[in-house]
C-alpha atoms as a PDB file:
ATOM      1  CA  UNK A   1      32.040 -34.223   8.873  1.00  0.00           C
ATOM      2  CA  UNK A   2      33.482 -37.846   8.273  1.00  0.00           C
ATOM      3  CA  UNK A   3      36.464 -37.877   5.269  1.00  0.00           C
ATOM      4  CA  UNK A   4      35.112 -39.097   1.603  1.00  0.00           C
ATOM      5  CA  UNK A   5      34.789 -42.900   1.236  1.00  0.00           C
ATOM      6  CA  UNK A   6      37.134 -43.914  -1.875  1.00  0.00           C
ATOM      7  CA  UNK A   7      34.713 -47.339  -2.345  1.00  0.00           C
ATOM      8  CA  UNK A   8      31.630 -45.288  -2.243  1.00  0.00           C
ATOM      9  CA  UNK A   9      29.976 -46.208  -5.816  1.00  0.00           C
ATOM     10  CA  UNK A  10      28.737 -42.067  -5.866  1.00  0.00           C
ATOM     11  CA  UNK A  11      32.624 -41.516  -6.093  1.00  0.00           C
ATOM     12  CA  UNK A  12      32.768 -43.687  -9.054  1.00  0.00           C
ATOM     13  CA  UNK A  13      30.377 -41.847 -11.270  1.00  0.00           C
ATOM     14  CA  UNK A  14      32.075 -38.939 -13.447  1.00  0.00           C
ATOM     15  CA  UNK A  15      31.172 -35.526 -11.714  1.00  0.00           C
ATOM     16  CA  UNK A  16      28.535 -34.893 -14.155  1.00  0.00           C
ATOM     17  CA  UNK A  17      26.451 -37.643 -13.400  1.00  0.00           C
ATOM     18  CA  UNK A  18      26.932 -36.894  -9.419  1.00  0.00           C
ATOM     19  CA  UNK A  19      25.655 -33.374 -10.254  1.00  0.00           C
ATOM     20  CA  UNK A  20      22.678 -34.451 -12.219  1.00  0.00           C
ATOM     21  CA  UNK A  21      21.515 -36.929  -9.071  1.00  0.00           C
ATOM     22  CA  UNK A  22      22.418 -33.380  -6.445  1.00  0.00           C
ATOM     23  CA  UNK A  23      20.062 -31.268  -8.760  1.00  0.00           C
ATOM     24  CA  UNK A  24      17.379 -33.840  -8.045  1.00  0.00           C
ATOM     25  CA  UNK A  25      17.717 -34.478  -4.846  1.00  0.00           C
ATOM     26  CA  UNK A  26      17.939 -30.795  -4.120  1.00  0.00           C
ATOM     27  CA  UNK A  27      15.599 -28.750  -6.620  1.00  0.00           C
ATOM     28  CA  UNK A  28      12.437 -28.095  -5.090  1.00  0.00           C
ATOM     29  CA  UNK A  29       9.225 -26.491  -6.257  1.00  0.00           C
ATOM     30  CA  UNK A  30       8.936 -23.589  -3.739  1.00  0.00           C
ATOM     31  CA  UNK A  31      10.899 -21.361  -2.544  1.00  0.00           C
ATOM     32  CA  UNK A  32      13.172 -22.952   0.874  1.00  0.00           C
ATOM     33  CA  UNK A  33      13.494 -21.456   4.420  1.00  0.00           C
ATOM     34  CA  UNK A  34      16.922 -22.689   5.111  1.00  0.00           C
ATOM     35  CA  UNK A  35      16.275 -22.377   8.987  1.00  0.00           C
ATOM     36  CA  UNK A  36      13.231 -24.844   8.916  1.00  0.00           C
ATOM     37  CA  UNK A  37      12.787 -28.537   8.221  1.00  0.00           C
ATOM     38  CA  UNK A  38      11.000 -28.960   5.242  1.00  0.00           C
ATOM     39  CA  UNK A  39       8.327 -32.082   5.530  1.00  0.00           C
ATOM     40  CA  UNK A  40       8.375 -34.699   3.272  1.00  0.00           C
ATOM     41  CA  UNK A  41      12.215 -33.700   2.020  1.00  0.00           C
ATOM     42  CA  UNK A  42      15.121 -35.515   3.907  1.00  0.00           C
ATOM     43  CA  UNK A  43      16.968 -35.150   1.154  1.00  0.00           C
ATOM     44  CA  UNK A  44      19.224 -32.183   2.688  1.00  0.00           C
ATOM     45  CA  UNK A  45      20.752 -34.680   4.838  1.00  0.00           C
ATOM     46  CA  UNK A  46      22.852 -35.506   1.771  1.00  0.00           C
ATOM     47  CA  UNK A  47      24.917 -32.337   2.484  1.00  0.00           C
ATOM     48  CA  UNK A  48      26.399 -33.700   5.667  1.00  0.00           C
ATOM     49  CA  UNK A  49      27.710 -36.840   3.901  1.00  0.00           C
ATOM     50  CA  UNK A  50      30.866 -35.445   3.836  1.00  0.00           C
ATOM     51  CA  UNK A  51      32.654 -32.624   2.752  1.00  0.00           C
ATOM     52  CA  UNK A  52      33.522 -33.569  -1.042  1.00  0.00           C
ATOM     53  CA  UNK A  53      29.623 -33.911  -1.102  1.00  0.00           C
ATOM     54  CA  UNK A  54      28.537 -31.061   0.680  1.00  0.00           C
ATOM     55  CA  UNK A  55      31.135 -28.996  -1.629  1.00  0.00           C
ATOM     56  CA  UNK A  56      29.435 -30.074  -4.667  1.00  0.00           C
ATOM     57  CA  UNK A  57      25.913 -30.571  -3.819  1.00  0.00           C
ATOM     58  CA  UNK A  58      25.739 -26.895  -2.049  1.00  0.00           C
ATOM     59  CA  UNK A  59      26.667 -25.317  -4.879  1.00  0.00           C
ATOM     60  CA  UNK A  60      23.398 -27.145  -6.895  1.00  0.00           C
ATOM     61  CA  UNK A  61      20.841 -26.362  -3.989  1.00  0.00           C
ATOM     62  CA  UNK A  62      21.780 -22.355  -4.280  1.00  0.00           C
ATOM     63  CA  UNK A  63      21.730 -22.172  -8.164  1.00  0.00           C
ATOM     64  CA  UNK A  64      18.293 -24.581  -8.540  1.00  0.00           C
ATOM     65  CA  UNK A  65      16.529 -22.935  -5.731  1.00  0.00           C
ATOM     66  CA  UNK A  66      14.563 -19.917  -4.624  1.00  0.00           C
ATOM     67  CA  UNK A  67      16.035 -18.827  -0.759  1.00  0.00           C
ATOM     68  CA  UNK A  68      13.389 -17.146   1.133  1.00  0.00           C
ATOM     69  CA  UNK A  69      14.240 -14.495   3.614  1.00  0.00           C
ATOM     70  CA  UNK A  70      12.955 -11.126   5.105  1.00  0.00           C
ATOM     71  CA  UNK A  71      15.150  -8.359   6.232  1.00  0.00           C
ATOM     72  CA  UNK A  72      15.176  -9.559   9.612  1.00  0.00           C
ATOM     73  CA  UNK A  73      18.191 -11.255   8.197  1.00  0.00           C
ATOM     74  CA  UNK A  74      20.255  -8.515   6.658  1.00  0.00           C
ATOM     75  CA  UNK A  75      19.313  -5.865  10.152  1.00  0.00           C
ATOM     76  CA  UNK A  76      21.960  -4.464  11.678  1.00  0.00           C
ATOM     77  CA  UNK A  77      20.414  -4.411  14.759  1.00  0.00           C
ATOM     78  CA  UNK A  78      19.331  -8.284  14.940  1.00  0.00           C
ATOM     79  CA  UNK A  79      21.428 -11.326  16.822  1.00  0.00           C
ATOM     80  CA  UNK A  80      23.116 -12.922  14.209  1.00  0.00           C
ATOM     81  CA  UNK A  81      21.859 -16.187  15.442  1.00  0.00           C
ATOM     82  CA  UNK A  82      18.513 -15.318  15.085  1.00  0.00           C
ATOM     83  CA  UNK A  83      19.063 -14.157  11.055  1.00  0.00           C
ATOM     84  CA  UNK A  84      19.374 -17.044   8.040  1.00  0.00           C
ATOM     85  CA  UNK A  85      22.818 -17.934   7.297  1.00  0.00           C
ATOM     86  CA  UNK A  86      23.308 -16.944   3.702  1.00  0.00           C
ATOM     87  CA  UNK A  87      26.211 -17.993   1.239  1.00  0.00           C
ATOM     88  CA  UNK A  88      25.829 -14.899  -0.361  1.00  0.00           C
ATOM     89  CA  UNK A  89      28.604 -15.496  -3.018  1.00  0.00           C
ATOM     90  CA  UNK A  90      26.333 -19.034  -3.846  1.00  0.00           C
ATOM     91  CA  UNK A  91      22.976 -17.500  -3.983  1.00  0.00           C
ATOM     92  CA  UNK A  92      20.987 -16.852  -7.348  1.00  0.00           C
ATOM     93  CA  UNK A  93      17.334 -16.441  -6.183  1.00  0.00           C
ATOM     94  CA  UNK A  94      16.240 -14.810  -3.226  1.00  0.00           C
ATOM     95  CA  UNK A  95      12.445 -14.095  -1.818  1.00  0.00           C
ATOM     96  CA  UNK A  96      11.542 -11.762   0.485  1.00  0.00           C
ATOM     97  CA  UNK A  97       8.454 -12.788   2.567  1.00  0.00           C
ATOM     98  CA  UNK A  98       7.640  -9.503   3.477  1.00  0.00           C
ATOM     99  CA  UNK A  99       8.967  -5.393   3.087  1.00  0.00           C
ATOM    100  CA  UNK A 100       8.451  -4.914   6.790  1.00  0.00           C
ATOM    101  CA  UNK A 101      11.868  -3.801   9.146  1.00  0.00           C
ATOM    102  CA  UNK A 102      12.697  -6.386  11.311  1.00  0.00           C
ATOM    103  CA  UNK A 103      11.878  -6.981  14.735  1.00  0.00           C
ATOM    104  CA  UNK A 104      14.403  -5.490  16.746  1.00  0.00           C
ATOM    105  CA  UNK A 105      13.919  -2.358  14.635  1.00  0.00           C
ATOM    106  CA  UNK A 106       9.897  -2.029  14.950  1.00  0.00           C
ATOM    107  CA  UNK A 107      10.553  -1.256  18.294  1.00  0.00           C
ATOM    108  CA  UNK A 108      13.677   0.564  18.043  1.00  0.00           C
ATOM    109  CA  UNK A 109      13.568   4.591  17.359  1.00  0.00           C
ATOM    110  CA  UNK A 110      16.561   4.761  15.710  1.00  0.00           C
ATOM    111  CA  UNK A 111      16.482   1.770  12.550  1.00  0.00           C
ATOM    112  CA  UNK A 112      19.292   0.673  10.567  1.00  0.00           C
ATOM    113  CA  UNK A 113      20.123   1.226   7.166  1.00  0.00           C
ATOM    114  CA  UNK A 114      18.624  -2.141   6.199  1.00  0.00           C
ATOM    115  CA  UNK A 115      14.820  -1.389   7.837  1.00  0.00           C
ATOM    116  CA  UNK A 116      14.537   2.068   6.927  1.00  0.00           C
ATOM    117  CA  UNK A 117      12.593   3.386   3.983  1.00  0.00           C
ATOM    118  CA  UNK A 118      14.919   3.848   1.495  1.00  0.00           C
ATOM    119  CA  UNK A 119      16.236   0.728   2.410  1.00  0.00           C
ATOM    120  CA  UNK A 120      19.767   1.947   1.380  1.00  0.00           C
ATOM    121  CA  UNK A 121      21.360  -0.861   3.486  1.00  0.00           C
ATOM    122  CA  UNK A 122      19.481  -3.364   2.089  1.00  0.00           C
ATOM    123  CA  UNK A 123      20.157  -2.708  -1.601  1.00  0.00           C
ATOM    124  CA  UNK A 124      24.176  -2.265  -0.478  1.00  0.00           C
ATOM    125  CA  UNK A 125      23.598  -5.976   0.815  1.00  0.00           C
ATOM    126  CA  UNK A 126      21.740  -7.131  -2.000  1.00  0.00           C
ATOM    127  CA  UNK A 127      24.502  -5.602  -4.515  1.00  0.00           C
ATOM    128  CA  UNK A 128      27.481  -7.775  -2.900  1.00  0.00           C
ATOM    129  CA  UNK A 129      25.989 -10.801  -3.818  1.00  0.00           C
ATOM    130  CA  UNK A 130      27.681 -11.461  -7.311  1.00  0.00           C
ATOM    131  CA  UNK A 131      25.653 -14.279  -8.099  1.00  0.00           C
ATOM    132  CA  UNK A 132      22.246 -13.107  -7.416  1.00  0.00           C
ATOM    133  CA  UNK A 133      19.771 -13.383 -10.123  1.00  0.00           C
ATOM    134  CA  UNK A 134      16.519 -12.724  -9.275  1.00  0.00           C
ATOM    135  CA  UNK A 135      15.044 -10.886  -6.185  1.00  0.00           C
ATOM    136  CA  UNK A 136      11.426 -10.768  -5.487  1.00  0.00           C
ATOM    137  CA  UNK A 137      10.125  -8.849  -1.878  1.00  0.00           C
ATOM    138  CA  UNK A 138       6.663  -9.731  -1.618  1.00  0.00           C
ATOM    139  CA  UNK A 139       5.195  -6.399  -0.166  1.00  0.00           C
ATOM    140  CA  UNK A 140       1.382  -7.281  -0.157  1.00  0.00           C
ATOM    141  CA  UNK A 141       0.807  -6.727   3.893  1.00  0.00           C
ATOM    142  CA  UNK A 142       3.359  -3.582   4.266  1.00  0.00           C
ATOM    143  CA  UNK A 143       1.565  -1.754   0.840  1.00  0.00           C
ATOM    144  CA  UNK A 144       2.478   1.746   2.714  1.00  0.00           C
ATOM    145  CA  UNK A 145       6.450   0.713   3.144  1.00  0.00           C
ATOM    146  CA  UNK A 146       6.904   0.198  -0.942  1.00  0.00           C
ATOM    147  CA  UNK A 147       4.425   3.343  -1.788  1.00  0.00           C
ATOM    148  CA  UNK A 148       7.438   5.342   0.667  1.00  0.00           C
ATOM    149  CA  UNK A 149       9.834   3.388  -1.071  1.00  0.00           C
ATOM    150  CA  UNK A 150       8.851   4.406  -4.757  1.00  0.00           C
ATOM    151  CA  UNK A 151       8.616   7.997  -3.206  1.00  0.00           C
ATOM    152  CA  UNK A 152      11.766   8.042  -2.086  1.00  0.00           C
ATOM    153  CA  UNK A 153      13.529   6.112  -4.921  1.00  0.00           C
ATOM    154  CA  UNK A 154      11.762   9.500  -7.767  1.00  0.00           C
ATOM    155  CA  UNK A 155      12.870  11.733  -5.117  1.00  0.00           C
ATOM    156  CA  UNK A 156      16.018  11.000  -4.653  1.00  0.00           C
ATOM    157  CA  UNK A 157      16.971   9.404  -8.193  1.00  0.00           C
ATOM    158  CA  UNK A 158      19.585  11.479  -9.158  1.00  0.00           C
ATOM    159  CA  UNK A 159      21.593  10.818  -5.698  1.00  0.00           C
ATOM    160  CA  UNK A 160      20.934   7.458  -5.882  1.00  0.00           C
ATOM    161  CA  UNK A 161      22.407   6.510  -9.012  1.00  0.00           C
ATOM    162  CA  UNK A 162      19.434   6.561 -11.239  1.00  0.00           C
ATOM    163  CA  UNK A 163      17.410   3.961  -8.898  1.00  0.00           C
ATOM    164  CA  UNK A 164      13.385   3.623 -10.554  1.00  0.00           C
ATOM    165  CA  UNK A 165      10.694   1.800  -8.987  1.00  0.00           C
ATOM    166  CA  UNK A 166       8.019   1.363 -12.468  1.00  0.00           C
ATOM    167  CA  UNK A 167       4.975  -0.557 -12.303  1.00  0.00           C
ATOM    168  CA  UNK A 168       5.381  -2.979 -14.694  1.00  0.00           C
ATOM    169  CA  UNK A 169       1.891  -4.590 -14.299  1.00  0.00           C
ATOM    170  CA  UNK A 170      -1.003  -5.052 -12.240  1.00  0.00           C
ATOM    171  CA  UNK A 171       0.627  -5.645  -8.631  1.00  0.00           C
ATOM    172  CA  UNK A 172       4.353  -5.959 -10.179  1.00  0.00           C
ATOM    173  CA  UNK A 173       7.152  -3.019  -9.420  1.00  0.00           C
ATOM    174  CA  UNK A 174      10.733  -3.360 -11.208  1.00  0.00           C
ATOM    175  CA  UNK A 175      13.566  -1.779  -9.671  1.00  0.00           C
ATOM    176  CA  UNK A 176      16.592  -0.440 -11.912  1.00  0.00           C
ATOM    177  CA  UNK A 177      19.625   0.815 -11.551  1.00  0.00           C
ATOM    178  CA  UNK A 178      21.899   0.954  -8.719  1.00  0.00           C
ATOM    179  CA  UNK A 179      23.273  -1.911  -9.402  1.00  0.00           C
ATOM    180  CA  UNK A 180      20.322  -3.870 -10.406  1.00  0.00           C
ATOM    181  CA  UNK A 181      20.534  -3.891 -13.454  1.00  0.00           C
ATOM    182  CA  UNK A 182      21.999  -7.505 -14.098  1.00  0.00           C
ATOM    183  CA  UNK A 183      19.589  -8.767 -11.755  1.00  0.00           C
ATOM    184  CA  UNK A 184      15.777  -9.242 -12.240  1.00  0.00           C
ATOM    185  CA  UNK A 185      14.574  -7.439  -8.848  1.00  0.00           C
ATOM    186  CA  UNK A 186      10.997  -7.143  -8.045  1.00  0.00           C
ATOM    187  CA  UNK A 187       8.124  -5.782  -5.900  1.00  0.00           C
ATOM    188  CA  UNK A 188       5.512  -8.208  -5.940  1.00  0.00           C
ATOM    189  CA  UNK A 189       2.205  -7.878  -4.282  1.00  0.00           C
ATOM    190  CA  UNK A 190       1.763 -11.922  -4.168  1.00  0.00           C
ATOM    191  CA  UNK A 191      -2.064 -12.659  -3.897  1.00  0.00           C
ATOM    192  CA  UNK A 192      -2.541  -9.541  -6.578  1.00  0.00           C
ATOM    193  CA  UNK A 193      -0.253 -10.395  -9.129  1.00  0.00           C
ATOM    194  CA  UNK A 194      -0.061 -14.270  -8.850  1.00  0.00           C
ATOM    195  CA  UNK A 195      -4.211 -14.721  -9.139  1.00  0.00           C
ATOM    196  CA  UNK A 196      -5.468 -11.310 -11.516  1.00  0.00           C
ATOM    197  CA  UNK A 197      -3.488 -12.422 -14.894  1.00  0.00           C
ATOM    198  CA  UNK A 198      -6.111 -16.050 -14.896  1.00  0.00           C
ATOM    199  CA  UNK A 199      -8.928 -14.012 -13.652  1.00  0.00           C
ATOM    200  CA  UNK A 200      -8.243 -11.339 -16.119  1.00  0.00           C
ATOM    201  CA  UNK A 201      -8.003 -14.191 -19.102  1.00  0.00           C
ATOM    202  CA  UNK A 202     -11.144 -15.787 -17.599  1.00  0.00           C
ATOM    203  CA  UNK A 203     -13.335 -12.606 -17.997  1.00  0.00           C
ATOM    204  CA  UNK A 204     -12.778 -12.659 -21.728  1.00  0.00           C
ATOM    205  CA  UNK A 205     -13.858 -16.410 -22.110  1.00  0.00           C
ATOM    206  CA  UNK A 206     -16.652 -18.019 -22.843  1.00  0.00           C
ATOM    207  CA  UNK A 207     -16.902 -19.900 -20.797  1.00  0.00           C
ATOM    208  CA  UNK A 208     -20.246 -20.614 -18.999  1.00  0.00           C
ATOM    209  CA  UNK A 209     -21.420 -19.835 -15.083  1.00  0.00           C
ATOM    210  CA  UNK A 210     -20.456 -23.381 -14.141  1.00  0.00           C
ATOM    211  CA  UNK A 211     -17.332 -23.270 -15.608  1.00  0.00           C
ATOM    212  CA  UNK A 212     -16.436 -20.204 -14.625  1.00  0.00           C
ATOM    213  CA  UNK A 213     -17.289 -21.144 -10.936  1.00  0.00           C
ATOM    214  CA  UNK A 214     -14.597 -24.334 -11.342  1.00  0.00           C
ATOM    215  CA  UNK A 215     -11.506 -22.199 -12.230  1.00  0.00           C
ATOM    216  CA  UNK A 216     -12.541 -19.511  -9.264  1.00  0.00           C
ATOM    217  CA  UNK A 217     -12.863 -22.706  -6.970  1.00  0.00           C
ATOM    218  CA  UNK A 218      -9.225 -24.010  -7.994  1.00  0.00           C
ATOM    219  CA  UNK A 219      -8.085 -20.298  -7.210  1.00  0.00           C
ATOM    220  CA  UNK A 220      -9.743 -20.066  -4.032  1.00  0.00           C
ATOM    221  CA  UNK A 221      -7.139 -23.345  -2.674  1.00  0.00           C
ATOM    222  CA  UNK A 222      -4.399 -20.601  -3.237  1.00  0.00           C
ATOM    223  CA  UNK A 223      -6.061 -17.612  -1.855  1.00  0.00           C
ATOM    224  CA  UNK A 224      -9.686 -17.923  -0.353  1.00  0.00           C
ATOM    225  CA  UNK A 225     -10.292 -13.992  -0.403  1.00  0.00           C
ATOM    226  CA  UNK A 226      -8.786 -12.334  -3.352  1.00  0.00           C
ATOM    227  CA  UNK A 227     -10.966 -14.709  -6.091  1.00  0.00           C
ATOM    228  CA  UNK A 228     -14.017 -13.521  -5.349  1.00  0.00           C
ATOM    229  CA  UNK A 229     -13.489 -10.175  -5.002  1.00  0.00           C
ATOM    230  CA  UNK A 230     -10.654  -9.237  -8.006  1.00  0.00           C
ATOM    231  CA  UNK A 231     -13.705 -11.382 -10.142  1.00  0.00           C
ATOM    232  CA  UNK A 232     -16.595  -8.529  -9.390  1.00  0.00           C
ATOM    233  CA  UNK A 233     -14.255  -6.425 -10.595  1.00  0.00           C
ATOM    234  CA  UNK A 234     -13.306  -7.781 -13.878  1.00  0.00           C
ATOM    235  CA  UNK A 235     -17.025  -8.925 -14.352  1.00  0.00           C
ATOM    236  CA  UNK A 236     -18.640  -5.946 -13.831  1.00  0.00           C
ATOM    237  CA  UNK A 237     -15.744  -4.319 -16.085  1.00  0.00           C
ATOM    238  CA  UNK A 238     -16.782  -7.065 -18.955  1.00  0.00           C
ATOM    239  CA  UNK A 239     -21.073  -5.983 -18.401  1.00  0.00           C
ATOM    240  CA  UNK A 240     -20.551  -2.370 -17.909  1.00  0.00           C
ATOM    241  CA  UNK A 241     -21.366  -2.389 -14.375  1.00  0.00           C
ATOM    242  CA  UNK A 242     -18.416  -1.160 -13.406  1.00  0.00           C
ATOM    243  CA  UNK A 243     -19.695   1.972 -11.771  1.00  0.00           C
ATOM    244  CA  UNK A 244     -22.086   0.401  -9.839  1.00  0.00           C
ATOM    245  CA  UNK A 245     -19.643  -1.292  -7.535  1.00  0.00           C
ATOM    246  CA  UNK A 246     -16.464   1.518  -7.413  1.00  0.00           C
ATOM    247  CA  UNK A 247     -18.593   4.599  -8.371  1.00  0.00           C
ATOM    248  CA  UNK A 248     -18.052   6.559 -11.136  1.00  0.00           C
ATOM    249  CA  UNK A 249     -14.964   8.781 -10.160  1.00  0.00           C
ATOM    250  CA  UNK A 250     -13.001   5.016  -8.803  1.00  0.00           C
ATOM    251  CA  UNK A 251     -14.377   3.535 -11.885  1.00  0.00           C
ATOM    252  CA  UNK A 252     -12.228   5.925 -13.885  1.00  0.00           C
ATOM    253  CA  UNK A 253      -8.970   4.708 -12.618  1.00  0.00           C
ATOM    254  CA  UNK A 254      -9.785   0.956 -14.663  1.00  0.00           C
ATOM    255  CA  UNK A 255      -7.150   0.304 -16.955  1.00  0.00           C
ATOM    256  CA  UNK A 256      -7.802  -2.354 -19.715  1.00  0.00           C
ATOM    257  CA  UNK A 257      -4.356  -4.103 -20.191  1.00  0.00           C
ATOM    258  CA  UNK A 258      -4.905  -5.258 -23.596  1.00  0.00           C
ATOM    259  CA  UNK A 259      -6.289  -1.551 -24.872  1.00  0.00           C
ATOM    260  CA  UNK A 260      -4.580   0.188 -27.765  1.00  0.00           C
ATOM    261  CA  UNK A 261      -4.048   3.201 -25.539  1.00  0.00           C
ATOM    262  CA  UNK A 262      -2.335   1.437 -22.895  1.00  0.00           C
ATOM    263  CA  UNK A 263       0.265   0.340 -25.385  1.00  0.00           C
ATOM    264  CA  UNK A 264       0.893   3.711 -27.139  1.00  0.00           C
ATOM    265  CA  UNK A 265       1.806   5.201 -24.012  1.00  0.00           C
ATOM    266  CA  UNK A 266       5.214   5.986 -23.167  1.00  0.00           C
ATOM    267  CA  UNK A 267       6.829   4.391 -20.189  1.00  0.00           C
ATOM    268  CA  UNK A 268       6.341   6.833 -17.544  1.00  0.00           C
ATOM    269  CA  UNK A 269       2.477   7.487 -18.921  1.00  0.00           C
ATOM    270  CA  UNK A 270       2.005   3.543 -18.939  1.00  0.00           C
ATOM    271  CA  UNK A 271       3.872   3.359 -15.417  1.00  0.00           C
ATOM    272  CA  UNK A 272       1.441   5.896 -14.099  1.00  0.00           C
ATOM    273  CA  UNK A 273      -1.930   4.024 -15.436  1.00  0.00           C
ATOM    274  CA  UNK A 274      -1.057   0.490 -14.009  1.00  0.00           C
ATOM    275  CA  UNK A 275       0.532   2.162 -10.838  1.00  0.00           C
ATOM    276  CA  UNK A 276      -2.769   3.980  -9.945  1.00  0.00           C
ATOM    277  CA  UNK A 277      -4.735   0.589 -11.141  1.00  0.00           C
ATOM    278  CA  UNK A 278      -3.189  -1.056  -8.899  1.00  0.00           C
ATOM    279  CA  UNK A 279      -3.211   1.097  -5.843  1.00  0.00           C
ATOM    280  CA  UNK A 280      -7.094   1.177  -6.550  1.00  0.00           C
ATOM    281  CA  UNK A 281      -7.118  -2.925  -6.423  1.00  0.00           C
ATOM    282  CA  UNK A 282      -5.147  -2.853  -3.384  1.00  0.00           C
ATOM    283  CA  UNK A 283      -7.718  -0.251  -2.033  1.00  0.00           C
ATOM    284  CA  UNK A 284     -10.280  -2.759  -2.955  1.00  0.00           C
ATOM    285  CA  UNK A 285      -9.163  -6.284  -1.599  1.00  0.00           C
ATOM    286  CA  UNK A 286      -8.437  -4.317   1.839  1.00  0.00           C
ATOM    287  CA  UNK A 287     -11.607  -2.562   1.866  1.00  0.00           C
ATOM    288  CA  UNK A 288     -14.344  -5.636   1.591  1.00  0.00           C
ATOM    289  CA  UNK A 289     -14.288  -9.320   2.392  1.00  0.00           C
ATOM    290  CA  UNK A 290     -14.731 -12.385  -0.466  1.00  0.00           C
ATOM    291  CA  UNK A 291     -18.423 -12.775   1.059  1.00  0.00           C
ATOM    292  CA  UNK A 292     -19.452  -9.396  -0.075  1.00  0.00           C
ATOM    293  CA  UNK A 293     -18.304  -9.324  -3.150  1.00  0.00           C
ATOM    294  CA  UNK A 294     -20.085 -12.627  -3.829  1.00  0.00           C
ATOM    295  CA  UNK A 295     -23.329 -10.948  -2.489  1.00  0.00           C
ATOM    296  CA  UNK A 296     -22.914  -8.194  -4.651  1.00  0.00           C
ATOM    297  CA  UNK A 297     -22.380 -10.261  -7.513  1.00  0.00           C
ATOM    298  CA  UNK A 298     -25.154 -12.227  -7.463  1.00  0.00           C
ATOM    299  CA  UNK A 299     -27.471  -9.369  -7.313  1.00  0.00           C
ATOM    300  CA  UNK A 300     -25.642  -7.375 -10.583  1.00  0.00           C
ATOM    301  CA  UNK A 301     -26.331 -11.158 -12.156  1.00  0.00           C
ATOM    302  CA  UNK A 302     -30.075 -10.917 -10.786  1.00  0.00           C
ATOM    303  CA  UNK A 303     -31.849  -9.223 -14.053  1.00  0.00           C
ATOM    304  CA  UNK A 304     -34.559  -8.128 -10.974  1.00  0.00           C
ATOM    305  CA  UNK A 305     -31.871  -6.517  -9.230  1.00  0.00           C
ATOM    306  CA  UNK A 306     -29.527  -3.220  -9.725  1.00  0.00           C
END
């Protein structure tokens, strides 16, 4: 990289004012893959100005932004130049794409520390970064990997330092203690939890058929199957049908988040309810497609029909 130019008018401006111009250049509304190109964004190219700049403006792009990764990066067993360099004493956010092991270890018999179910290697990782924040591991198509996971981590809690996997709410797990305890780390399954909290709101509206039909639309851009089939649920919850679509012994597991007896439980009674909620809604999205739940919908709205 080419030397600082003293003339430059960027040089000129106090360091507060060059910061504020970095954190807009560099702040960006989703979370960044810093092995890809992101369209529409030139605006990294600023880091290879020159090395004053790339000193100052690195340090805004880690603290302002969310770095998305997958343990592919953190295996023991992968080619360093196929994992995501990461300034791990710089980084405050991190995103896991997926829980899956990486790819050398899939096919390996033996996997590391990092890919294996406890993930022991990955949390040792995870724990040298000083910095870090926030971690969220997005575990919606490896459901089986966290279920082992939170297995392991009440099995093994008193070797381990205390670790606890709760389920905080409907698709959400928090991790605690070894080491995590500074840091806001997460289990997230992503279509779940991001879509059921306006679907759930929606449900208790009053809104009409039309209008309800306009905010399932706008949810369908993010997610075209999970709308339409997390709504039968809650609407047939709302008209008593709920029976009709899970049965009545499935039925039973429905847990009503705003319920009095959901919030005089203690935490491992309220951990329990949501965790076997939302093992049943993960059941659920896997088990039928958006087109039958629509079907079926339409005929519990059908006074002629069930």
């Amino acid at each position: 990289m080419s030397d600082p130019v003293p003339s430059s008018p960027l040089f000129k401006l106090s360091p507060e004012l060059r910061l504020q111009i970095y954190t807009h250049l560099l702040t960006f509304p989703t979370p960044i893959h810093l092995r890809q190109h992101v369209p529409g964004t030139p605006h990294t190219a600023l880091l290879r100005t020159n090395r004053q700049i790339h000193h100052e403006a690195q340090a805004v792009l880690y603290d302002t932004n969310t770095i998305s990764l997958s343990r592919n990066d953190f295996c023991l067993n992968t080619d360093p130049a196929l994992q995501t360099p990461v300034e791990t004493r710089q980084v405050r956010q991190l995103r896991f794409t997926s829980f899956g092991e990486s790819l050398a270890c899939n096919v390996l018999v033996e996997r590391c520390a990092v890919c294996r179910d406890d993930a022991r290697g990955l949390l040792e990782a995870l724990g040298r970064m000083p910095g870090l924040r926030s971690v969220t591991i997005d575990y919606s198509t490896q459901i089986a990997n966290l279920m082992r996971f939170r297995q392991l981590a009440a099995e093994e809690a008193g070797s381990r330092k205390g670790l606890t996997v709760t389920c905080i709410s409907v698709g959400v797990y928090r991790v605690r203690g070894a080491g995590f305890d500074q840091a806001d780390f997460t289990f997230s399954h992503r279509p779940l939890a991001s879509i059921w909290p306006d679907l759930a709101t929606l449900s208790y509206s009053l809104l009409s058929e039309e209008e309800q039909e306009t905010v399932l639309a706008r949810l369908r851009t993010q997610d075209p199957d999970t709308p339409d089939k997390l709504w039968l649920l809650l609407w047939a919850a709302r008209h008593g049908r709920l029976s009709d679509v899970l049965g009545e012994q499935v039925a039973g597991a429905w847990v009503d988040e705003s319920s009095d007896a959901l919030a005089g439980m203690d935490e491992q009674q309220r951990d329990a309810a949501i965790h076997g909620f939302t093992v049943m809604l993960q059941t659920f999205l896997k088990a039928h497609t958006a087109v039958q739940c629509r079907r079926v919908l339409g005929v519990l709205r059908d006074p002629v029909g069930l």
